[in-house]
N, C-alpha and C. Protein backbone atom coordinates (compact mmCIF):
# COMPACT_ATOMS: atom_id res chain seq x y z
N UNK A 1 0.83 -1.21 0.00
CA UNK A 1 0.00 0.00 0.00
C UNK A 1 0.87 1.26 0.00
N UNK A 2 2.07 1.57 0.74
CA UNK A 2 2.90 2.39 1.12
C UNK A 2 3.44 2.71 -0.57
N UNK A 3 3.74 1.56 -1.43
CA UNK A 3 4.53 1.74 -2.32
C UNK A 3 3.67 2.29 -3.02
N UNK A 4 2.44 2.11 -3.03
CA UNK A 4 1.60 2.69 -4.27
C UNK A 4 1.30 4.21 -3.85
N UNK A 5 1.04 4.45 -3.04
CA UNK A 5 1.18 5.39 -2.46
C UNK A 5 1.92 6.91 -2.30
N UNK A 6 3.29 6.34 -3.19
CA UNK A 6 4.59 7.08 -3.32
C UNK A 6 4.37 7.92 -4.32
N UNK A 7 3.80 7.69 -5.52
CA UNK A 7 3.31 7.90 -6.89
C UNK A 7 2.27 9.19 -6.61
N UNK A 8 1.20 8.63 -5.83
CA UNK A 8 0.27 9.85 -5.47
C UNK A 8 0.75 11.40 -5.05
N UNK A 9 1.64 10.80 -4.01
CA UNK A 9 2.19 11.82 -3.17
C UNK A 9 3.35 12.54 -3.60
N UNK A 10 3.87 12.09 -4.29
CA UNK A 10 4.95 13.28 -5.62
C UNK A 10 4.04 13.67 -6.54
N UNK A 11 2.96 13.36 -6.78
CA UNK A 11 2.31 14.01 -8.39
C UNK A 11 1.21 15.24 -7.00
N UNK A 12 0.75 15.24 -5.78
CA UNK A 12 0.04 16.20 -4.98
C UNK A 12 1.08 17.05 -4.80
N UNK A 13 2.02 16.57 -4.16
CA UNK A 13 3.53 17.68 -3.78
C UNK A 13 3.79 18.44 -5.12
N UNK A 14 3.90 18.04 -6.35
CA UNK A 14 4.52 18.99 -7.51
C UNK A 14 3.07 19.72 -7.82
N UNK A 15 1.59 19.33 -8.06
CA UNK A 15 0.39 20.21 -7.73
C UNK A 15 0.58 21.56 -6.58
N UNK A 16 1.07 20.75 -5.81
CA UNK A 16 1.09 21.96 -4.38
C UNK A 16 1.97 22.85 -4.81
N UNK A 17 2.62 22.68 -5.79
CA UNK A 17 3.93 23.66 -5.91
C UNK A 17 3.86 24.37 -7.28
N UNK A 18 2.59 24.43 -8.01
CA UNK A 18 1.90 25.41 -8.85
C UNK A 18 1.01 25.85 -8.55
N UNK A 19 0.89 26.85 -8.78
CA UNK A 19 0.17 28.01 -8.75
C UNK A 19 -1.27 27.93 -9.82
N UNK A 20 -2.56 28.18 -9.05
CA UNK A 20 -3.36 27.86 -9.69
C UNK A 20 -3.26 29.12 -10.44
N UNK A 21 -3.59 29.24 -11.90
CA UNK A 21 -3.65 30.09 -13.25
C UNK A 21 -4.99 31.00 -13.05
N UNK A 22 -5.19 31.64 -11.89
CA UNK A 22 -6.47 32.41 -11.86
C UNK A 22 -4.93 33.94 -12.24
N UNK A 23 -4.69 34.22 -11.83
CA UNK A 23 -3.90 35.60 -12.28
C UNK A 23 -2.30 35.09 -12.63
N UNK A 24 -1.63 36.39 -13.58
CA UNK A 24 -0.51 36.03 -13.80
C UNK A 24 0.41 35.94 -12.70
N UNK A 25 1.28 34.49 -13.20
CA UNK A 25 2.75 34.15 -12.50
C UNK A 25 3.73 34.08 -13.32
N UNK A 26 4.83 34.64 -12.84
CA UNK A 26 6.06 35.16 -13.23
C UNK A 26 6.45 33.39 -12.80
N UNK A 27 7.04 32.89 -13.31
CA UNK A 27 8.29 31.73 -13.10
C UNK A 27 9.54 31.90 -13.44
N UNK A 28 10.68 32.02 -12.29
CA UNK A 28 12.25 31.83 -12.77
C UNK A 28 12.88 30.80 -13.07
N UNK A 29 13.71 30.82 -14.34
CA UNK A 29 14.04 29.68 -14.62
C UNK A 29 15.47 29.54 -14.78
N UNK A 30 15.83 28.51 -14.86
CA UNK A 30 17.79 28.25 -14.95
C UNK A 30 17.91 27.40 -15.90
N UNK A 31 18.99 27.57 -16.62
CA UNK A 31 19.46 26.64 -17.93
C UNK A 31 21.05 26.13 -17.36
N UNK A 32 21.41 24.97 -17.42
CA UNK A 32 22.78 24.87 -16.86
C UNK A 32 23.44 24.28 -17.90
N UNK A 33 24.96 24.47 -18.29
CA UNK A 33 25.18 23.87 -18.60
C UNK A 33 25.08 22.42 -19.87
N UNK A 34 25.03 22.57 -20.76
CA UNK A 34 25.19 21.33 -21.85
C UNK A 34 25.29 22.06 -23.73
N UNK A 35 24.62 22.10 -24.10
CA UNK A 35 25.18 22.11 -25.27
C UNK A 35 24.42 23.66 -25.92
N UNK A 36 24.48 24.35 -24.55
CA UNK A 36 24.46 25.93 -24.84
C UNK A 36 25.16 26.30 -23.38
N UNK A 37 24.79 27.39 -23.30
CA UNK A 37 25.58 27.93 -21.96
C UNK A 37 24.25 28.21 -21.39
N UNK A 38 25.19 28.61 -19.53
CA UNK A 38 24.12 28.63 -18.45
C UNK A 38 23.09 29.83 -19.24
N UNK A 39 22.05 29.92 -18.58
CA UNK A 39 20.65 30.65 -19.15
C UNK A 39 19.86 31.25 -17.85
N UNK A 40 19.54 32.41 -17.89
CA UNK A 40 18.12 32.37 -16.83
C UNK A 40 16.97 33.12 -17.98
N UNK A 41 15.98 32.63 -17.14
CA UNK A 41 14.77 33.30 -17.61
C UNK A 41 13.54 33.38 -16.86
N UNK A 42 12.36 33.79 -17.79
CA UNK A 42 10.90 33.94 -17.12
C UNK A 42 10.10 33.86 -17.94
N UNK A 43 9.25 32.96 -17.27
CA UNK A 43 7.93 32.88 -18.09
C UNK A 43 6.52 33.80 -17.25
N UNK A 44 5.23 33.64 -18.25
CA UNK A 44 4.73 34.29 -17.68
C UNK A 44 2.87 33.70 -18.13
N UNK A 45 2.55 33.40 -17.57
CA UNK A 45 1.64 32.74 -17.56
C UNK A 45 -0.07 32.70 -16.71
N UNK A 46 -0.83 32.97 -17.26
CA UNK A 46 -2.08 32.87 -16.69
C UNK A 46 -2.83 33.88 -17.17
N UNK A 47 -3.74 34.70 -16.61
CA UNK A 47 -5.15 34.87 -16.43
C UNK A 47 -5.14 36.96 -15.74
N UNK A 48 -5.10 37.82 -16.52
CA UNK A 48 -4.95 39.06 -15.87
C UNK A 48 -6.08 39.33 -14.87
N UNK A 49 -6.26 39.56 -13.95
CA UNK A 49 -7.59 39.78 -12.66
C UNK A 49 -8.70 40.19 -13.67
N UNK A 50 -8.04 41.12 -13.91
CA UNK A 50 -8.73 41.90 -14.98
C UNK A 50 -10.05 41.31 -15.83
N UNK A 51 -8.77 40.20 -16.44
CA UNK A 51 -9.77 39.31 -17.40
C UNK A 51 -9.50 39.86 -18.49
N UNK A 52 -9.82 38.77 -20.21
CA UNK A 52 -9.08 39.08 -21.13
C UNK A 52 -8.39 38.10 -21.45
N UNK A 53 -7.56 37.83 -22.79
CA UNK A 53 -7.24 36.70 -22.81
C UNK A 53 -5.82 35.90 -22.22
N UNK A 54 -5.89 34.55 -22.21
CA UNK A 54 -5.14 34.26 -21.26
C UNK A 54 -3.19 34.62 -21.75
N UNK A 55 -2.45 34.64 -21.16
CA UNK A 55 -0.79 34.84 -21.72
C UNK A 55 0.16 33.74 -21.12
N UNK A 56 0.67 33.51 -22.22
CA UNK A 56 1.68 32.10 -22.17
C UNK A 56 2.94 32.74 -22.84
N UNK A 57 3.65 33.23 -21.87
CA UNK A 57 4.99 34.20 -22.44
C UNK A 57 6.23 33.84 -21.98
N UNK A 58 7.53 34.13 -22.34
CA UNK A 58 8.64 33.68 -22.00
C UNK A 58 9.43 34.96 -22.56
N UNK A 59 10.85 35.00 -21.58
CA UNK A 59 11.77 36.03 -22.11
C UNK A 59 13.13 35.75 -21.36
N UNK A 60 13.90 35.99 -22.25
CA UNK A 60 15.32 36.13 -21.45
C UNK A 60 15.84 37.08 -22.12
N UNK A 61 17.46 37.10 -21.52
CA UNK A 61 18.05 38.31 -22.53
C UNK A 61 19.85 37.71 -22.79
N UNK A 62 20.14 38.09 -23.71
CA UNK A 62 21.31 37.41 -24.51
C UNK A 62 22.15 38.49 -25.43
N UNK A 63 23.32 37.59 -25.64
CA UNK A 63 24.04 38.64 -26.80
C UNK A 63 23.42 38.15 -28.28
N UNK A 64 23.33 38.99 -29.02
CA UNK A 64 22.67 39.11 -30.48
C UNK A 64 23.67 37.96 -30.88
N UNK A 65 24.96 38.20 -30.91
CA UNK A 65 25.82 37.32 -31.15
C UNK A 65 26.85 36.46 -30.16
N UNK A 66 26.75 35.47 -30.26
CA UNK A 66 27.87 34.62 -29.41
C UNK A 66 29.31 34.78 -29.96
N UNK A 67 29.74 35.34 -29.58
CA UNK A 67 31.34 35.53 -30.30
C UNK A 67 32.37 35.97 -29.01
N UNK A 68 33.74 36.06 -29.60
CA UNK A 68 34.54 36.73 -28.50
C UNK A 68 34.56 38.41 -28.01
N UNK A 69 33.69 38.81 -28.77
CA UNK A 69 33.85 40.26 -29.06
C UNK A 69 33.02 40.26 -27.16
N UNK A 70 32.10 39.35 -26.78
CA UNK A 70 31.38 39.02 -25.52
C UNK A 70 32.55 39.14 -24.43
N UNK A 71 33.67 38.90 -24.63
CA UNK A 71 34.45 38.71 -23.39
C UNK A 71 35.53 40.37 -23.40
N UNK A 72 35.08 40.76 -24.34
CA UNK A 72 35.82 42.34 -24.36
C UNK A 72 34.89 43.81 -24.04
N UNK A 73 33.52 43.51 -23.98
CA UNK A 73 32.85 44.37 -23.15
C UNK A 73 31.31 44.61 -24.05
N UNK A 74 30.80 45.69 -23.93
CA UNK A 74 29.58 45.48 -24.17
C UNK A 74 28.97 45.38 -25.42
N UNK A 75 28.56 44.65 -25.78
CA UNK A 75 27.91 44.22 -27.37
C UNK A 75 26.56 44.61 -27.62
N UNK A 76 25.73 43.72 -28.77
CA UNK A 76 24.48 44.30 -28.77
C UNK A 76 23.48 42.87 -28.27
N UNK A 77 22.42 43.27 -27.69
CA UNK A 77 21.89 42.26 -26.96
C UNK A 77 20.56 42.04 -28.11
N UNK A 78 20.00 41.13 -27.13
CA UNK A 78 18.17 40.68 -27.54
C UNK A 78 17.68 40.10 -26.65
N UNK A 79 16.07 40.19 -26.74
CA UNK A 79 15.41 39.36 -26.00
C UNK A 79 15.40 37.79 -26.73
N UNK A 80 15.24 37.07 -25.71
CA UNK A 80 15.62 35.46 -26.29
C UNK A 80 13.94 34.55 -25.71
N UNK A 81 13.12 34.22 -26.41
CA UNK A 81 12.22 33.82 -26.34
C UNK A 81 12.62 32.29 -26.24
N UNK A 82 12.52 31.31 -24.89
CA UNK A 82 12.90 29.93 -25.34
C UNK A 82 12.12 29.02 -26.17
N UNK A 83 12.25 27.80 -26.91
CA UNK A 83 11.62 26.67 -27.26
C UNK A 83 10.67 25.97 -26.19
N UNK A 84 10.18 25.36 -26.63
CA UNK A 84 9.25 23.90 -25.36
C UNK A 84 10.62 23.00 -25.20
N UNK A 85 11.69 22.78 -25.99
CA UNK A 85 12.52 21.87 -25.91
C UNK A 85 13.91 22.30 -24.78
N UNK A 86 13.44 23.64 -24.79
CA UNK A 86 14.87 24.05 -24.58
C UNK A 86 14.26 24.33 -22.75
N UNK A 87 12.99 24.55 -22.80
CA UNK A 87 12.52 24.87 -21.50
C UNK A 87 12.31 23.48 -20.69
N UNK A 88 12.03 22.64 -21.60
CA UNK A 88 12.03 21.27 -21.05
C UNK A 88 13.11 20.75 -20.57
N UNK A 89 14.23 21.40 -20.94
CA UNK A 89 15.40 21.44 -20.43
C UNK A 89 16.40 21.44 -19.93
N UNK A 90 15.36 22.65 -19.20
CA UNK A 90 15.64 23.66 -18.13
C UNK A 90 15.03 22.94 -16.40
N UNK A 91 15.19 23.98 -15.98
CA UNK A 91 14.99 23.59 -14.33
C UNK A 91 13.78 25.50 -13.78
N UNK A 92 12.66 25.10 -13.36
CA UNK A 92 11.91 25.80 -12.85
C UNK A 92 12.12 26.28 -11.41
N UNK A 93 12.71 27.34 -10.75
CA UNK A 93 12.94 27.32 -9.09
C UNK A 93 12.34 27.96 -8.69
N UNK A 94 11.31 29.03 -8.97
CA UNK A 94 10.21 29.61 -7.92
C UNK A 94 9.29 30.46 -8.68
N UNK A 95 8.40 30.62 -8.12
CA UNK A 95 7.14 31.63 -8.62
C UNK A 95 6.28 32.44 -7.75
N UNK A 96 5.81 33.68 -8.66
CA UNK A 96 5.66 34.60 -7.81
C UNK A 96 4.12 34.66 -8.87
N UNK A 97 3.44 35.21 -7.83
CA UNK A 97 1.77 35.64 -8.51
C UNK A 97 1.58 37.18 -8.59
N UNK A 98 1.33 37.66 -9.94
CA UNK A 98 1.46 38.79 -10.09
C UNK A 98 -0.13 39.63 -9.91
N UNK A 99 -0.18 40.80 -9.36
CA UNK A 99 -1.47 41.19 -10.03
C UNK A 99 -1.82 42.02 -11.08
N UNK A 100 -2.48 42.74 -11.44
CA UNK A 100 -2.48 42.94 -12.81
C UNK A 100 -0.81 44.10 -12.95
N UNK A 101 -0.96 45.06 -11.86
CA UNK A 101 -0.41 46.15 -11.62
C UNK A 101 1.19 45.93 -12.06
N UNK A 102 1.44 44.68 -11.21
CA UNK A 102 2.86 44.19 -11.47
C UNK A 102 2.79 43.16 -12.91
N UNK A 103 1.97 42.88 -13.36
CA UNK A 103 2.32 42.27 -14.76
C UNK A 103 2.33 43.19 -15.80
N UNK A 104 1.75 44.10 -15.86
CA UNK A 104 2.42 45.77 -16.50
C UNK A 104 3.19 46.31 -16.65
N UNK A 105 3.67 46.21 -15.21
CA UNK A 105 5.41 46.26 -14.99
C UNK A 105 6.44 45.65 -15.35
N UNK A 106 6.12 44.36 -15.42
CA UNK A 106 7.02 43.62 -16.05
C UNK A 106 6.75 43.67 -17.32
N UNK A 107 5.91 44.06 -18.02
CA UNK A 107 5.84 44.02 -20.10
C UNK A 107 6.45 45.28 -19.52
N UNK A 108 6.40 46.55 -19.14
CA UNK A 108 7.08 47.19 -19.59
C UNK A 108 8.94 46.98 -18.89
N UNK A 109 9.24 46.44 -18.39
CA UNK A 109 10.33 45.63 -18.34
C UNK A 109 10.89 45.57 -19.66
N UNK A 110 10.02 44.00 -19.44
CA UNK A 110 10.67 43.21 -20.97
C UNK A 110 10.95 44.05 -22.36
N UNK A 111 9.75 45.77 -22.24
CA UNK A 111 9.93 46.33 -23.62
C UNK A 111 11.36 47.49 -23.45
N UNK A 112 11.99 47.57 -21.84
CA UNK A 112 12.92 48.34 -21.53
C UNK A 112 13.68 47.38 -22.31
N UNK A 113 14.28 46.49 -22.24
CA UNK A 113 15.35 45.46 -22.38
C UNK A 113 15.45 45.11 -24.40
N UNK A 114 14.39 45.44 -24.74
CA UNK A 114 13.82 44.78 -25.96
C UNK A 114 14.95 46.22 -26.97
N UNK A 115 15.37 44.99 -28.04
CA UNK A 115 16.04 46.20 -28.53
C UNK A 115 15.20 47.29 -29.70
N UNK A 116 14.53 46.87 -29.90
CA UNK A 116 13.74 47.77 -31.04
C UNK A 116 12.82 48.86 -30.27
N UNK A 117 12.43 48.92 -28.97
CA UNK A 117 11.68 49.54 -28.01
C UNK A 117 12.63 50.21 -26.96
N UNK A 118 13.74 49.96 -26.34
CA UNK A 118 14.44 50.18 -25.79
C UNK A 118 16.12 49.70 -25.52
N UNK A 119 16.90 49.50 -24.49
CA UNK A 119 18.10 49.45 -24.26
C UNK A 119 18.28 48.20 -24.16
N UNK A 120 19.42 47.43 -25.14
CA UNK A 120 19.49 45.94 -25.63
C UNK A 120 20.69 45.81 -25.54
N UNK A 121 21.85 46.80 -24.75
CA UNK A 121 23.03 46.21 -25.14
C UNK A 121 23.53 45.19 -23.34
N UNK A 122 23.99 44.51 -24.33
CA UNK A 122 24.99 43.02 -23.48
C UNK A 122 25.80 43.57 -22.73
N UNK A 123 26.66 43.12 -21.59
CA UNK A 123 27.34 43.43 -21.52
C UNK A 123 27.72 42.10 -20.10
N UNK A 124 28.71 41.02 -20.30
CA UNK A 124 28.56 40.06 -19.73
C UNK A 124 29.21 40.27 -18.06
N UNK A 125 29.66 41.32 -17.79
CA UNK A 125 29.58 41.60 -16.66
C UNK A 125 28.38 42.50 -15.74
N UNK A 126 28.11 43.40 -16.80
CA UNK A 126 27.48 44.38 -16.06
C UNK A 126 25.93 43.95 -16.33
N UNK A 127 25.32 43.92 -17.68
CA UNK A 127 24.25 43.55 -17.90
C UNK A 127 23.68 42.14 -18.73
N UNK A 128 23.51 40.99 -18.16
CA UNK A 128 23.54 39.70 -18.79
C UNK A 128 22.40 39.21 -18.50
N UNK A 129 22.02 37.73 -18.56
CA UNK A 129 20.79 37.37 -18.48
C UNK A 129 20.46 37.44 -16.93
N UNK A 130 21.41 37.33 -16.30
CA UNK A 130 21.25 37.22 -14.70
C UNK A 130 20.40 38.39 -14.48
N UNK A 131 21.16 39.33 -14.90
CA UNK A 131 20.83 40.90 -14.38
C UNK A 131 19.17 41.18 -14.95
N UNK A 132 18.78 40.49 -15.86
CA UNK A 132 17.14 40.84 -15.99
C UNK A 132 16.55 40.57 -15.19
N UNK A 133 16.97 38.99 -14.94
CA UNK A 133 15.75 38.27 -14.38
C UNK A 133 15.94 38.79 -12.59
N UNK A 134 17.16 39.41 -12.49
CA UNK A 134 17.36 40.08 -11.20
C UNK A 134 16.16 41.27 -11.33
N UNK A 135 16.00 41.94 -12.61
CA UNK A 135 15.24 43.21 -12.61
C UNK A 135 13.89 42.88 -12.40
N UNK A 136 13.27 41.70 -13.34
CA UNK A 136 12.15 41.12 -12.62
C UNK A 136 11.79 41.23 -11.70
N UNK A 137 13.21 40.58 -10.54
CA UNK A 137 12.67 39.83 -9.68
C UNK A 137 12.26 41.10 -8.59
N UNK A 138 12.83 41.97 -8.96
CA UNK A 138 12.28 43.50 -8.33
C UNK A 138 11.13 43.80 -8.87
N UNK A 139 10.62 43.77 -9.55
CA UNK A 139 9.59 44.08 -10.76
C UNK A 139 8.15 43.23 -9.70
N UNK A 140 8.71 41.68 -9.58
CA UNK A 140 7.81 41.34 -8.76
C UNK A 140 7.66 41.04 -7.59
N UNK A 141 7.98 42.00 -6.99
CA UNK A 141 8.13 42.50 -5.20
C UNK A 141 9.36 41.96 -4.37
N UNK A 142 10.15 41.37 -4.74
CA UNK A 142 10.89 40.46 -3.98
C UNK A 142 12.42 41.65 -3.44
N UNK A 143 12.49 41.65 -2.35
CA UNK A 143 13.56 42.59 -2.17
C UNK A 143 15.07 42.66 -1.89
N UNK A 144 15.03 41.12 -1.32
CA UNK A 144 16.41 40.52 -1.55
C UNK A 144 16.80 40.15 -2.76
N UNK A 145 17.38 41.05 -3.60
CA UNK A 145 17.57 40.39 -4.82
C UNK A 145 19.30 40.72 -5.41
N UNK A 146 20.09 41.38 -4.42
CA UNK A 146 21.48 41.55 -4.72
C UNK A 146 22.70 40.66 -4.48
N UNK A 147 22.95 40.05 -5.01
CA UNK A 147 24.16 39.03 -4.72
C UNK A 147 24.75 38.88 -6.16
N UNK A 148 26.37 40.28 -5.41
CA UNK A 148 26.95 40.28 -6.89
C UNK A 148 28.14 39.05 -7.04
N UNK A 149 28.40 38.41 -6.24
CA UNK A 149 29.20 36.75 -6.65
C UNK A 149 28.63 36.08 -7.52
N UNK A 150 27.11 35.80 -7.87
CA UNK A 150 26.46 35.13 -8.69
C UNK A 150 25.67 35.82 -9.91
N UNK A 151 26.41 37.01 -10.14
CA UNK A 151 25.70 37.16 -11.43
C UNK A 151 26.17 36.60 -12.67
N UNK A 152 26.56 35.51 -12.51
CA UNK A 152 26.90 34.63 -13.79
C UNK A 152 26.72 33.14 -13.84
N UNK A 153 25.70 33.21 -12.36
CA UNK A 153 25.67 31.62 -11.88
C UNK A 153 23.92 31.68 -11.63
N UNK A 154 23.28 31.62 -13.13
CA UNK A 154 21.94 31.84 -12.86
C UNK A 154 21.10 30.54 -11.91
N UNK A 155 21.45 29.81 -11.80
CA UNK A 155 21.09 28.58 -11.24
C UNK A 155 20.83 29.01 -9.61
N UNK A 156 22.57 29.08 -8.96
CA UNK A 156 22.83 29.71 -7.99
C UNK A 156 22.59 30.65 -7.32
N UNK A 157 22.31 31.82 -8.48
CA UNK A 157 21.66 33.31 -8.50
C UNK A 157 20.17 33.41 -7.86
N UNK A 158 19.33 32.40 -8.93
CA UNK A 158 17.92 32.18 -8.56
C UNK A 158 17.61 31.47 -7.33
N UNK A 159 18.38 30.52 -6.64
CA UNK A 159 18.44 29.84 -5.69
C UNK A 159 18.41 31.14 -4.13
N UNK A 160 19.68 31.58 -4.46
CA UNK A 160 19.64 32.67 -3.52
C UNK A 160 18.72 33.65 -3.15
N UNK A 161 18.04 33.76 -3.92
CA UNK A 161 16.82 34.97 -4.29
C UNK A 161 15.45 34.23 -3.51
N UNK A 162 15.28 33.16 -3.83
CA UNK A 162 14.47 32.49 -3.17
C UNK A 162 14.83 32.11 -1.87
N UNK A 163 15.96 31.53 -1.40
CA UNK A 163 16.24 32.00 -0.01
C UNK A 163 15.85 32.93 0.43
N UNK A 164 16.57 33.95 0.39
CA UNK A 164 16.15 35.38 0.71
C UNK A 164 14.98 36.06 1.08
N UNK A 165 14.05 35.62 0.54
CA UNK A 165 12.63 36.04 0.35
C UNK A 165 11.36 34.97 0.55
N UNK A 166 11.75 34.69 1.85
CA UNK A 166 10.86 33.49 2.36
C UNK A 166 9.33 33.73 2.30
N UNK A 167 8.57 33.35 2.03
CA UNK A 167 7.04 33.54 2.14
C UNK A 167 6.64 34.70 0.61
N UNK A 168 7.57 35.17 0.48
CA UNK A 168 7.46 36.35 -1.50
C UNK A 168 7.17 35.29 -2.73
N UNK A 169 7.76 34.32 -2.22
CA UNK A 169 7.87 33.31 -3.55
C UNK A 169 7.54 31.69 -3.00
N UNK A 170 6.67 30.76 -4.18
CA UNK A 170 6.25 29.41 -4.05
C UNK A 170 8.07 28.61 -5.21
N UNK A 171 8.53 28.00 -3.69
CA UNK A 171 9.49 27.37 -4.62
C UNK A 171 8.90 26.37 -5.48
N UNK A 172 9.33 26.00 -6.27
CA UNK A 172 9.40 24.90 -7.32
C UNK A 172 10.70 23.50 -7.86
N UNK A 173 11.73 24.26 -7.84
CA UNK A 173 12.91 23.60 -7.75
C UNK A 173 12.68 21.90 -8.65
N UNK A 174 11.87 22.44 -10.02
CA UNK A 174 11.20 21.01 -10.68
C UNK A 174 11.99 20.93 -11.96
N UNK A 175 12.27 20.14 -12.58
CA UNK A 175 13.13 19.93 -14.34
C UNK A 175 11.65 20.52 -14.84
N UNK A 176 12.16 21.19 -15.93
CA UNK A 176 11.34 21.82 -16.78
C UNK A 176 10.29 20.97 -17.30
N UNK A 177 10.82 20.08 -17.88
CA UNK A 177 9.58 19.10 -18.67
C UNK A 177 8.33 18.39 -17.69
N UNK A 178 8.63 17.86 -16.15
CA UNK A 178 7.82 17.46 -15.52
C UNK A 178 7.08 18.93 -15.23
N UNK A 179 7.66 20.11 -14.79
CA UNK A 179 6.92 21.29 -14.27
C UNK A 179 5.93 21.92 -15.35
N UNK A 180 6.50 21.70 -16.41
CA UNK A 180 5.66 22.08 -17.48
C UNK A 180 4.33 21.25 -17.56
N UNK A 181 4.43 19.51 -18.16
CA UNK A 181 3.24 18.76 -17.97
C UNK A 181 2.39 19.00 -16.82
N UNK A 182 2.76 19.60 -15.55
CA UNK A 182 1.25 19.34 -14.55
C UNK A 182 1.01 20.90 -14.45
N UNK A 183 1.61 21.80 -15.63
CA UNK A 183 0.57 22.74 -15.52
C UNK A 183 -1.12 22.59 -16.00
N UNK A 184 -1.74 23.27 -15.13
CA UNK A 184 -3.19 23.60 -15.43
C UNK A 184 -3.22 24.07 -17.47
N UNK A 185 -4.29 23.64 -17.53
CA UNK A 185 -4.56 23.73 -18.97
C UNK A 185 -4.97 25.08 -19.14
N UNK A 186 -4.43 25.83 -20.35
CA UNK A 186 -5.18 27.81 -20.57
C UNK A 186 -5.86 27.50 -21.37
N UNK A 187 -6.84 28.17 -21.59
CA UNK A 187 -8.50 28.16 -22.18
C UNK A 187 -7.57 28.36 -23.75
N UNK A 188 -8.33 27.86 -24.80
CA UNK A 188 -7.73 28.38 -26.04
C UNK A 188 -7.76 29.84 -26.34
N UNK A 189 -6.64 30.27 -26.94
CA UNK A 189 -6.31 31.29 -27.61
C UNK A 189 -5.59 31.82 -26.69
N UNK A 190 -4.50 31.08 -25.91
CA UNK A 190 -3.57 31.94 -25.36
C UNK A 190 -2.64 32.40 -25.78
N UNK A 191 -2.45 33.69 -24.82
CA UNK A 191 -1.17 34.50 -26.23
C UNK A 191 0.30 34.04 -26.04
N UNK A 192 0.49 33.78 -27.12
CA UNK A 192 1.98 33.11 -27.27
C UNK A 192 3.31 34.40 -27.13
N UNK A 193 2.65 35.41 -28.04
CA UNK A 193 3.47 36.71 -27.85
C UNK A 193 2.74 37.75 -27.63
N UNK A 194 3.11 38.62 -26.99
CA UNK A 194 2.41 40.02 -27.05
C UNK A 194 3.03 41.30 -27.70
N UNK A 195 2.84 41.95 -28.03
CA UNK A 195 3.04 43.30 -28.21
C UNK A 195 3.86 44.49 -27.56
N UNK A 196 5.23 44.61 -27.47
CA UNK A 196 5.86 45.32 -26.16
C UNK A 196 5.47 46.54 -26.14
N UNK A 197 4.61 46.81 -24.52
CA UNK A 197 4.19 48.05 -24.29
C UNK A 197 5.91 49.16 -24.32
N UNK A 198 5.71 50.52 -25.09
CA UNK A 198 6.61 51.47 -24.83
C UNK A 198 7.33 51.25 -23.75
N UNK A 199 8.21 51.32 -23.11
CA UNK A 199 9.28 51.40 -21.87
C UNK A 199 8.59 52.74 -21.44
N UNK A 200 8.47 52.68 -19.76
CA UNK A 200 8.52 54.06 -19.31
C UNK A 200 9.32 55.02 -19.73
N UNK A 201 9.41 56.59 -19.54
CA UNK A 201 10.33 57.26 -19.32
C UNK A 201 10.87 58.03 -18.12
């Protein structure tokens, strides 16, 4: 009985550790290691209070080009939208529930960072993928979010952040592909991309 049992109680525990899709959640994510380099990112997912249709979004930020010109200072960047393959990938470590106010904030984020809307340049010390999803993670209330040893250790980076901010954020700490399958299903016609609102000024 115990053994069958085991099965139940990891598939309730990884339930308990999503967020039901009534309003948007921000998710941080980590890429480690293999046949790209480390990665962070965010997805963004659910249901505005508001109401309206549902958003199934993703963003990171990257150099336009992978080259050496990256290790001599600041280049030109982009936003990096991942695959299902590449997120499946990946590793999910915490989530935050946005309300409408702060999911505003963050599109206009993502359209600060975006190079055709705003400021896109790389720069692998000063401004890299770490450093967005650090801006996020301000974006969505969390206030421990400075630890300059790991801004190149997004894994590590995101780990810390969630330390930090006990009760701000629902850890997750799941491989992408299982965290992905027991999401809740979005009503059809969710938006895959949106439209980047102007950047403040």
């Amino acid at each position: 009985m115990a053994r069958l049992m085991r099965p139940l109680l990891l598939i309730l525990a990884l339930l308990a550790a999503i967020p039901a899709q009534a309003a948007v959640t921000v998710t941080f994510w980590s890429h480690e290691l293999g046949n790209s380099f480390p990665h962070a990112f965010i997805t963004l997912r659910g249901v505005p209070d508001a109401g309206g249709a549902p958003v199934d979004l993703n963003y990171g930020f990257t150099a336009k080009s992978l080259s050496p010109a990256i290790l001599m200072g600041t280049v030109k960047g982009r936003l990096d939208v991942a695959r299902p393959a590449y997120m499946d990938g990946s590793d999910a470590q915490f989530t935050v529930v946005l309300d409408d106010a702060r999911y505003a904030a963050m599109l206009r984020l993502v359209a600060a960072w975006d190079e055709k809307t705003g400021d896109a340049r790389y720069n692998l010390n000063k401004r890299n993928c770490v450093h967005f999803v650090q801006a996020a993670a301000r974006v969505a209330g969390l206030t421990a979010v400075e630890f300059p040893g790991l801004m190149k250790r997004p894994r590590s980076f995101l780990q810390a952040v969630a330390a930090a901010n006990p009760g701000a954020v629902t850890l997750v700490r799941q491989h992408g592909k299982a965290y992905r399958a027991a999401l809740p299903p979005l009503s059809p016609g969710a938006t895959p991309a949106a439209p980047l609102p102007a950047p403040a000024r």
